[in-house]
PDB file of N, CA and C in Angstrom:
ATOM      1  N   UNK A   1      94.529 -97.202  24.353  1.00  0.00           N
ATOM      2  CA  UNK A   1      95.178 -95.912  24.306  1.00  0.00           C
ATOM      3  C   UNK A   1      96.330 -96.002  23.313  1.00  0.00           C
ATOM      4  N   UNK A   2      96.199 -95.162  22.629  1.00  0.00           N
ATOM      5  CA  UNK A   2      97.574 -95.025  21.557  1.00  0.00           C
ATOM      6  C   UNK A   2      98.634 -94.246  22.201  1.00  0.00           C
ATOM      7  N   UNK A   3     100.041 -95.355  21.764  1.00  0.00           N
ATOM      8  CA  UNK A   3     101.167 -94.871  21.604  1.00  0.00           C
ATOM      9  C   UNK A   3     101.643 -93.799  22.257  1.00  0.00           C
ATOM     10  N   UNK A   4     100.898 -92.804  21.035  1.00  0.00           N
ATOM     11  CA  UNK A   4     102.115 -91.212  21.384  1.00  0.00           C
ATOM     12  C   UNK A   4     101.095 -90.674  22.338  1.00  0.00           C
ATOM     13  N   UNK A   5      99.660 -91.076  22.819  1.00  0.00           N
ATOM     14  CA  UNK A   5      98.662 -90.178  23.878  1.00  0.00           C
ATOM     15  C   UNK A   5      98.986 -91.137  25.163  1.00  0.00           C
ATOM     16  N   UNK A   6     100.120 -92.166  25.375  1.00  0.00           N
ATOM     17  CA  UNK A   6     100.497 -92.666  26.434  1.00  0.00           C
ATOM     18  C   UNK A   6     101.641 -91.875  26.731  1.00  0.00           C
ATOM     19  N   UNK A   7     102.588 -91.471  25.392  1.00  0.00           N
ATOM     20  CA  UNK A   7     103.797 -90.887  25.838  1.00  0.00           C
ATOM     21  C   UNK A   7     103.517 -88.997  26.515  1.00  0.00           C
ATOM     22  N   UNK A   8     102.462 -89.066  25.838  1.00  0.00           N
ATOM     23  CA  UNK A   8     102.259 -87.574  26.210  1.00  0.00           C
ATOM     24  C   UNK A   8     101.298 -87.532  28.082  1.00  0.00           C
ATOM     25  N   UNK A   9     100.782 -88.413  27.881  1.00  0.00           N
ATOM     26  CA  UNK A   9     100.424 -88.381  29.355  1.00  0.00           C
ATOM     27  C   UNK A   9     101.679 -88.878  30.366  1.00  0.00           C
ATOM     28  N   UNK A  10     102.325 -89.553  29.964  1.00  0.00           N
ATOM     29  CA  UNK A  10     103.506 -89.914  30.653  1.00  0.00           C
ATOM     30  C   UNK A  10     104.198 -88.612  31.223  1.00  0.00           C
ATOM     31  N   UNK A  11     104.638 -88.310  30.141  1.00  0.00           N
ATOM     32  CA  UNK A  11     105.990 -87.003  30.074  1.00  0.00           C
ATOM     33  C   UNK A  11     105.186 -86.020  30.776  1.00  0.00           C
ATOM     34  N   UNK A  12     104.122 -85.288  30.108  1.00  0.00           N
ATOM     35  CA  UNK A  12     103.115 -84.176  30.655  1.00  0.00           C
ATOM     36  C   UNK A  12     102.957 -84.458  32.278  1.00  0.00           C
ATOM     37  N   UNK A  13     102.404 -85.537  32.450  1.00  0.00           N
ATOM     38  CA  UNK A  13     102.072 -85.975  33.769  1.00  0.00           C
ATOM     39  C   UNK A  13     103.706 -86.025  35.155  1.00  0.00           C
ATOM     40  N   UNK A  14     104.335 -86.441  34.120  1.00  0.00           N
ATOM     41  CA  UNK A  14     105.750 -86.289  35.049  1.00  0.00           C
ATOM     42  C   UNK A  14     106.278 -84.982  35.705  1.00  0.00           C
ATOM     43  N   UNK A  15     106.186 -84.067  34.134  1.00  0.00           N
ATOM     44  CA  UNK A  15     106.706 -83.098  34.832  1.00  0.00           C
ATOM     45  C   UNK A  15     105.497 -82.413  35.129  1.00  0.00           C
ATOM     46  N   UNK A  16     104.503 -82.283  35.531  1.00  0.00           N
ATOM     47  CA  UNK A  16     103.168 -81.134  35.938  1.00  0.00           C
ATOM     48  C   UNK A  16     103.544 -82.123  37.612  1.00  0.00           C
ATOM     49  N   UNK A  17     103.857 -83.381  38.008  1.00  0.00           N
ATOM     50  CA  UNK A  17     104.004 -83.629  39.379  1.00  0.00           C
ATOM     51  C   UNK A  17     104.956 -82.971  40.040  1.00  0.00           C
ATOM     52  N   UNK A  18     106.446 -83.177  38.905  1.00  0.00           N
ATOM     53  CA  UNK A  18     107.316 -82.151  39.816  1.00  0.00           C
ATOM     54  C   UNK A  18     107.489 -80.704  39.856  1.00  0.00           C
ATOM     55  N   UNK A  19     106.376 -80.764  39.265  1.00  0.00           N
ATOM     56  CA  UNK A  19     106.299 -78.588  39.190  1.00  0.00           C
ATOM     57  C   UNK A  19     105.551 -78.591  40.464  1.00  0.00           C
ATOM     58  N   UNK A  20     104.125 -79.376  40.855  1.00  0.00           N
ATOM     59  CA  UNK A  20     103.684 -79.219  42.227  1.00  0.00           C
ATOM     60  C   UNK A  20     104.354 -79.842  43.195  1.00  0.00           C
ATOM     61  N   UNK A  21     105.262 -80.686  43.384  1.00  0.00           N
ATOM     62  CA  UNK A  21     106.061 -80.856  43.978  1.00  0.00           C
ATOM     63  C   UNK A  21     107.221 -80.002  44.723  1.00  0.00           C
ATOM     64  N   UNK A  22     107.502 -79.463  43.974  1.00  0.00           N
ATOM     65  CA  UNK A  22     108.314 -78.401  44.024  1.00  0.00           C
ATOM     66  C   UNK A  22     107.853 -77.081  44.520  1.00  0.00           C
ATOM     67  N   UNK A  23     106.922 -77.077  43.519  1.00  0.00           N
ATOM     68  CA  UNK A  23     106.068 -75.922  44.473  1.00  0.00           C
ATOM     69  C   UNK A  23     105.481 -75.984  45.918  1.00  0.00           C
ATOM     70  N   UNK A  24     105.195 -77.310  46.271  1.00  0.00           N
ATOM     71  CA  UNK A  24     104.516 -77.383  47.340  1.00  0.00           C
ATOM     72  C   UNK A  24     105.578 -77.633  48.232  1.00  0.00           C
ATOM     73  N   UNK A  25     107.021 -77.875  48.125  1.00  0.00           N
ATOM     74  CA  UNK A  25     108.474 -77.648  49.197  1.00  0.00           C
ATOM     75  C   UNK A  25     108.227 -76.551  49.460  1.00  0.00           C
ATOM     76  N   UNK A  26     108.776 -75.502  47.935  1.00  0.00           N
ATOM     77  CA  UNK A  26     108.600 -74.239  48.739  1.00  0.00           C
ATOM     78  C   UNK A  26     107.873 -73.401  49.344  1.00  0.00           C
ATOM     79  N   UNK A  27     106.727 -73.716  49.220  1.00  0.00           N
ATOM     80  CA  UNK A  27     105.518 -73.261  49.974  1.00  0.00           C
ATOM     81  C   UNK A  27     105.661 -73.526  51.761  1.00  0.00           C
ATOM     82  N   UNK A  28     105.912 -74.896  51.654  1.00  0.00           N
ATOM     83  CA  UNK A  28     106.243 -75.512  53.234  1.00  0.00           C
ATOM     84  C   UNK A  28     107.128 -74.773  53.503  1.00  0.00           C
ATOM     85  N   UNK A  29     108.327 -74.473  53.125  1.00  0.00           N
ATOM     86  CA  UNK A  29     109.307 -73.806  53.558  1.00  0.00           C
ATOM     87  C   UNK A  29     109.426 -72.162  53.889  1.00  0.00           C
ATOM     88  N   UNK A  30     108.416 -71.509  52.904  1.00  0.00           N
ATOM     89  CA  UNK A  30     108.358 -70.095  53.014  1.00  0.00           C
ATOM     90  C   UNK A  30     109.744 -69.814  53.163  1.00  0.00           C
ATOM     91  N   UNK A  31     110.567 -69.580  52.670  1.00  0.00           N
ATOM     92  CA  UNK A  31     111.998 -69.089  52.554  1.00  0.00           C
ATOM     93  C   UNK A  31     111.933 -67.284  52.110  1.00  0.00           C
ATOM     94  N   UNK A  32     110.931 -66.877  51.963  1.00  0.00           N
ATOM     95  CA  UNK A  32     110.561 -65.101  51.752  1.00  0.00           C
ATOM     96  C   UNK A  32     110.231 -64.883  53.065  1.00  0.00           C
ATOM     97  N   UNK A  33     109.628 -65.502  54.357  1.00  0.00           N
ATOM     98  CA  UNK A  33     109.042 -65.319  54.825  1.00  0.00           C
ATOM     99  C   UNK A  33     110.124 -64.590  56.552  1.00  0.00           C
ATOM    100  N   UNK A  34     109.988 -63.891  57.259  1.00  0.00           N
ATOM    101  CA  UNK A  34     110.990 -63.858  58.381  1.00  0.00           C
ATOM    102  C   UNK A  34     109.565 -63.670  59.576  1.00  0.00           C
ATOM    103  N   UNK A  35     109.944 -63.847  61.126  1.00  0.00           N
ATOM    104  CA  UNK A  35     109.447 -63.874  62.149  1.00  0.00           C
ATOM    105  C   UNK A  35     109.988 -63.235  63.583  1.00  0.00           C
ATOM    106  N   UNK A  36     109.829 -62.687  64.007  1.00  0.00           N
ATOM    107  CA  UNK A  36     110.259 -61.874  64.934  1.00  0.00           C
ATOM    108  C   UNK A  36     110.861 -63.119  65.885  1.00  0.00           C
ATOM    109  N   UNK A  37     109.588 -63.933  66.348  1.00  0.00           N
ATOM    110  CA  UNK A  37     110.065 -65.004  67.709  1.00  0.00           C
ATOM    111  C   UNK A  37     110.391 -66.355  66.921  1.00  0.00           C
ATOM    112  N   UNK A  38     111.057 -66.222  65.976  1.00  0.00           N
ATOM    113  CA  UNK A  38     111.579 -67.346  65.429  1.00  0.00           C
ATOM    114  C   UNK A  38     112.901 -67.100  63.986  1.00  0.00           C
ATOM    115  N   UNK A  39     113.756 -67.921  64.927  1.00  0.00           N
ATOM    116  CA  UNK A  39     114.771 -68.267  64.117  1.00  0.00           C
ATOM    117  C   UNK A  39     114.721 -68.651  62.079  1.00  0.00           C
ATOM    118  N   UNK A  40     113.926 -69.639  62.141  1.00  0.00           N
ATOM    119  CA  UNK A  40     113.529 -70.072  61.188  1.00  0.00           C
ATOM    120  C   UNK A  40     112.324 -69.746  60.234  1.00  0.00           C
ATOM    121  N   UNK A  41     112.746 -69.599  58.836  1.00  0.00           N
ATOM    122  CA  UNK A  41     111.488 -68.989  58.456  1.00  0.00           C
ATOM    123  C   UNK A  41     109.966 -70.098  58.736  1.00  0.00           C
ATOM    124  N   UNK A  42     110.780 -71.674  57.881  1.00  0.00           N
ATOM    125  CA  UNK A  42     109.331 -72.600  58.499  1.00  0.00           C
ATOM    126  C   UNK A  42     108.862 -72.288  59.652  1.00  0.00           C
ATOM    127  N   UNK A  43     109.054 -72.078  60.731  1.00  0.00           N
ATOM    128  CA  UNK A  43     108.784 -71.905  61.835  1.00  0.00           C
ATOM    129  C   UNK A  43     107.597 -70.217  62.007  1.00  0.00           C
ATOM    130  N   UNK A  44     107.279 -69.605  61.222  1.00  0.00           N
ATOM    131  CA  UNK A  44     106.311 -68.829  61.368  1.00  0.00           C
ATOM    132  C   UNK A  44     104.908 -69.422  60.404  1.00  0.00           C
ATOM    133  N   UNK A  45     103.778 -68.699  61.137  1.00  0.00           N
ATOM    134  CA  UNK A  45     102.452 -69.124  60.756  1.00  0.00           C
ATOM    135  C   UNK A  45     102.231 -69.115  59.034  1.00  0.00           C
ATOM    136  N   UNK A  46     101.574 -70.043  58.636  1.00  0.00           N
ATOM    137  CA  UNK A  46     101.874 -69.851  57.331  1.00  0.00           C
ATOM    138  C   UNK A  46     100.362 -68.925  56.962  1.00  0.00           C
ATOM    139  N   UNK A  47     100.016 -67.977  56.327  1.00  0.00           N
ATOM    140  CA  UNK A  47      99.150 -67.399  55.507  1.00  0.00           C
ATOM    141  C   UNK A  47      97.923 -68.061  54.864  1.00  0.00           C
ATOM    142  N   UNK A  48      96.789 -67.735  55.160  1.00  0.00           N
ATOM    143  CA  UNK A  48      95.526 -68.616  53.965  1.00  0.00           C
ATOM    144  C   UNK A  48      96.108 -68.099  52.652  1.00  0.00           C
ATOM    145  N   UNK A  49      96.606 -67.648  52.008  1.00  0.00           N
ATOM    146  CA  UNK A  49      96.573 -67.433  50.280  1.00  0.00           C
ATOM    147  C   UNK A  49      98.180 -68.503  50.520  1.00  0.00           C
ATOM    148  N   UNK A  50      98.752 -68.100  51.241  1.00  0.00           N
ATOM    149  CA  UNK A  50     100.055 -69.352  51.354  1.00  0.00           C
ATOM    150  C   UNK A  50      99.286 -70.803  51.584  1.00  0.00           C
ATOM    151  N   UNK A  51      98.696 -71.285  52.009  1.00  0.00           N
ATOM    152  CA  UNK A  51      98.087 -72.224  52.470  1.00  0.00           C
ATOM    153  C   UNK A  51      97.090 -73.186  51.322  1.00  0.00           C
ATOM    154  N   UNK A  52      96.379 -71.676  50.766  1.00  0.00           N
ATOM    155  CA  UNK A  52      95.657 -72.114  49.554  1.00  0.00           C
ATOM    156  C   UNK A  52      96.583 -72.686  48.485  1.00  0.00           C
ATOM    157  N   UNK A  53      97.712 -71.959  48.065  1.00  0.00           N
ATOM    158  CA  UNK A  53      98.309 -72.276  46.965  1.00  0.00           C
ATOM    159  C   UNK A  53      98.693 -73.540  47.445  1.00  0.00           C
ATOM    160  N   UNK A  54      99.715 -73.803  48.633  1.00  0.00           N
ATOM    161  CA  UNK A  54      99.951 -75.126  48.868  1.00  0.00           C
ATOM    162  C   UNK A  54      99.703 -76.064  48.698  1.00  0.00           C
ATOM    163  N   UNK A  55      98.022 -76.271  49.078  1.00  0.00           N
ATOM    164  CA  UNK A  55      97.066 -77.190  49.102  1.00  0.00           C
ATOM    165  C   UNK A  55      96.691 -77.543  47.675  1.00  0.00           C
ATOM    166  N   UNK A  56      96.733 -76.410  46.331  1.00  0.00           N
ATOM    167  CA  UNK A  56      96.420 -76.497  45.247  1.00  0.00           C
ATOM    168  C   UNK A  56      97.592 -77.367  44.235  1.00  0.00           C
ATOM    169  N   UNK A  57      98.949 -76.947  45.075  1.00  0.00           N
ATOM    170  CA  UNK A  57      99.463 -77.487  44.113  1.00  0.00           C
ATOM    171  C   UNK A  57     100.165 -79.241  44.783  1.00  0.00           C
ATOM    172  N   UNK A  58      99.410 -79.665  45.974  1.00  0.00           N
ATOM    173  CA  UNK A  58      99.611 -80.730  46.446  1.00  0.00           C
ATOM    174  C   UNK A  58      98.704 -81.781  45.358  1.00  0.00           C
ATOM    175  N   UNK A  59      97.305 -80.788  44.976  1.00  0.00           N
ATOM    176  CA  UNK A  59      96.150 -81.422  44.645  1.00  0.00           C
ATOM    177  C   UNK A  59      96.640 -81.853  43.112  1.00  0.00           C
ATOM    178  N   UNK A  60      97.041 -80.908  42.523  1.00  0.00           N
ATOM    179  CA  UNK A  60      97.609 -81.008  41.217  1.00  0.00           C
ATOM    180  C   UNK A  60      98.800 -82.002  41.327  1.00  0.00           C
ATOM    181  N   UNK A  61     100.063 -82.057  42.436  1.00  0.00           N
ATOM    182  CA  UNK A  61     101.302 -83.737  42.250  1.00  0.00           C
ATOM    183  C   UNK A  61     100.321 -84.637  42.472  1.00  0.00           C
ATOM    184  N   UNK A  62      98.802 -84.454  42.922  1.00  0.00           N
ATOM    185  CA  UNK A  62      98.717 -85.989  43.008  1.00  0.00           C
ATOM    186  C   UNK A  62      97.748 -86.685  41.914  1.00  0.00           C
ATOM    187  N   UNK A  63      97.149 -85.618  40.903  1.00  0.00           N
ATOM    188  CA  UNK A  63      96.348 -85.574  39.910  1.00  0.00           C
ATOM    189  C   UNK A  63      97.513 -85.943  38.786  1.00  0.00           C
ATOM    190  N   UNK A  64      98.208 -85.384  38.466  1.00  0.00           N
ATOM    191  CA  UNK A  64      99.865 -85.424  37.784  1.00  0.00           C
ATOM    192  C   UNK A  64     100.390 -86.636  37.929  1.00  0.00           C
ATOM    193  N   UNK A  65     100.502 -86.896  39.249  1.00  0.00           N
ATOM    194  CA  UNK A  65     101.023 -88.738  39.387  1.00  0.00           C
ATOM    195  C   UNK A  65     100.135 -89.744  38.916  1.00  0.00           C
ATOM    196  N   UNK A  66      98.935 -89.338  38.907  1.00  0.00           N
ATOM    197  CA  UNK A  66      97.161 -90.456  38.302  1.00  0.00           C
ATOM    198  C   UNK A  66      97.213 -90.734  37.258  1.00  0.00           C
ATOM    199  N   UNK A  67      97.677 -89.228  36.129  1.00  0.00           N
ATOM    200  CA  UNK A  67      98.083 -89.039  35.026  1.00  0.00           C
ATOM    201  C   UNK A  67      99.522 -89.821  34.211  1.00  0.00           C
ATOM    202  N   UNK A  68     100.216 -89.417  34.818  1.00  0.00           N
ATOM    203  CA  UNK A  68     101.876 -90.041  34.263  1.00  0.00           C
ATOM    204  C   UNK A  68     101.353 -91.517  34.694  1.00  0.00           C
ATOM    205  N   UNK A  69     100.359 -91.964  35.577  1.00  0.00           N
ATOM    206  CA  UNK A  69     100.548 -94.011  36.003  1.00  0.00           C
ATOM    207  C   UNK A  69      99.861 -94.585  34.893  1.00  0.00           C
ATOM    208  N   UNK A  70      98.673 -93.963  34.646  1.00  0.00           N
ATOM    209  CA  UNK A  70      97.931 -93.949  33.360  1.00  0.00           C
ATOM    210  C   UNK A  70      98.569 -94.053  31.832  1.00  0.00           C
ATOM    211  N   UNK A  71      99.617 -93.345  31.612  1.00  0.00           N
ATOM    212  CA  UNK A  71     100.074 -93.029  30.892  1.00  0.00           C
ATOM    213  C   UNK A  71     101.059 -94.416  30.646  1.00  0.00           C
ATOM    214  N   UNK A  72     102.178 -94.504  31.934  1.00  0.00           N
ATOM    215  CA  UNK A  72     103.018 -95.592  31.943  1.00  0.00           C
ATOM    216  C   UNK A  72     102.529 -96.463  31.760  1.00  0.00           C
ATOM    217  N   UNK A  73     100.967 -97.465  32.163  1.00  0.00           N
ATOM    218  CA  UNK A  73     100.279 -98.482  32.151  1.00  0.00           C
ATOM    219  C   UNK A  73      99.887 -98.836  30.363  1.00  0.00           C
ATOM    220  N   UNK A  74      99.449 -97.485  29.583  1.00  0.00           N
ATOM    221  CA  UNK A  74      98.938 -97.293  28.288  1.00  0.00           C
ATOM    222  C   UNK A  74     100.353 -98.203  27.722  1.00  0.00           C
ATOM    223  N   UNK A  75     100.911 -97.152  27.596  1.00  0.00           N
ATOM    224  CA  UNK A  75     102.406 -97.680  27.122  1.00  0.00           C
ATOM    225  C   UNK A  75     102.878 -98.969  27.486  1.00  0.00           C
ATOM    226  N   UNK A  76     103.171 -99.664  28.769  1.00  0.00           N
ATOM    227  CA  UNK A  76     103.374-101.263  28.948  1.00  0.00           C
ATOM    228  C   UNK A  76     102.320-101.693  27.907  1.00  0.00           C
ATOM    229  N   UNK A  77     101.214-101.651  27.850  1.00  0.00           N
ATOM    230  CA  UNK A  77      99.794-102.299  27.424  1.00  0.00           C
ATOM    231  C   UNK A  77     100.811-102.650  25.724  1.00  0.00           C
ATOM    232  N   UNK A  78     100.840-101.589  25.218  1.00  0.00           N
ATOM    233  CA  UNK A  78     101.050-101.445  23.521  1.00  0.00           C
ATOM    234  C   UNK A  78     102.705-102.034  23.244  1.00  0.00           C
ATOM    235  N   UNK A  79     103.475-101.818  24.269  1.00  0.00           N
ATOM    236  CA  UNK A  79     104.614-102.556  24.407  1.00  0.00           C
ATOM    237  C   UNK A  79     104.846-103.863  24.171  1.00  0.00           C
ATOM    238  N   UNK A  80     102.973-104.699  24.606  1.00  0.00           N
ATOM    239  CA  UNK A  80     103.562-106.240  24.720  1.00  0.00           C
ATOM    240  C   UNK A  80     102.599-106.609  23.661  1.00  0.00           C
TER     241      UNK A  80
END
């Protein structure tokens, strides 16, 4: 693997994990969300299209992390 297609899977891969990362907090959290018998928004049922996205962008931090290890490994490789 060359160089700059290690650095670009690196970087790319880093931040596409913490975009689903992030996304997938706030998803858990539903912070839009309110409930009559509950205090807390986590604390109400979460939605299938809430649920879907969740799940999508769990699938994507962990495709993203496969990516950026790949990437870091390329790079050690050409390093030594």
């Amino acid at each position: 693997m060359r160089t700059r297609a290690s650095t670009v899977m690196l970087v790319g891969g880093t931040a596409l994990a913490v975009v689903g990362a992030v996304v997938s907090v706030i998803y858990f959290l539903q912070p839009w969300r309110t409930c009559p018998d509950e205090d807390s928004s986590a604390g109400c049922a979460m939605l299938p299209l809430d649920a879907s996205i969740m799940s999508a962008a769990m699938v994507v931090t962990l495709f993203a992390m496969a990516v950026a290890i790949t990437g870091a490994a390329g790079k050690k490789r050409f390093m030594h």
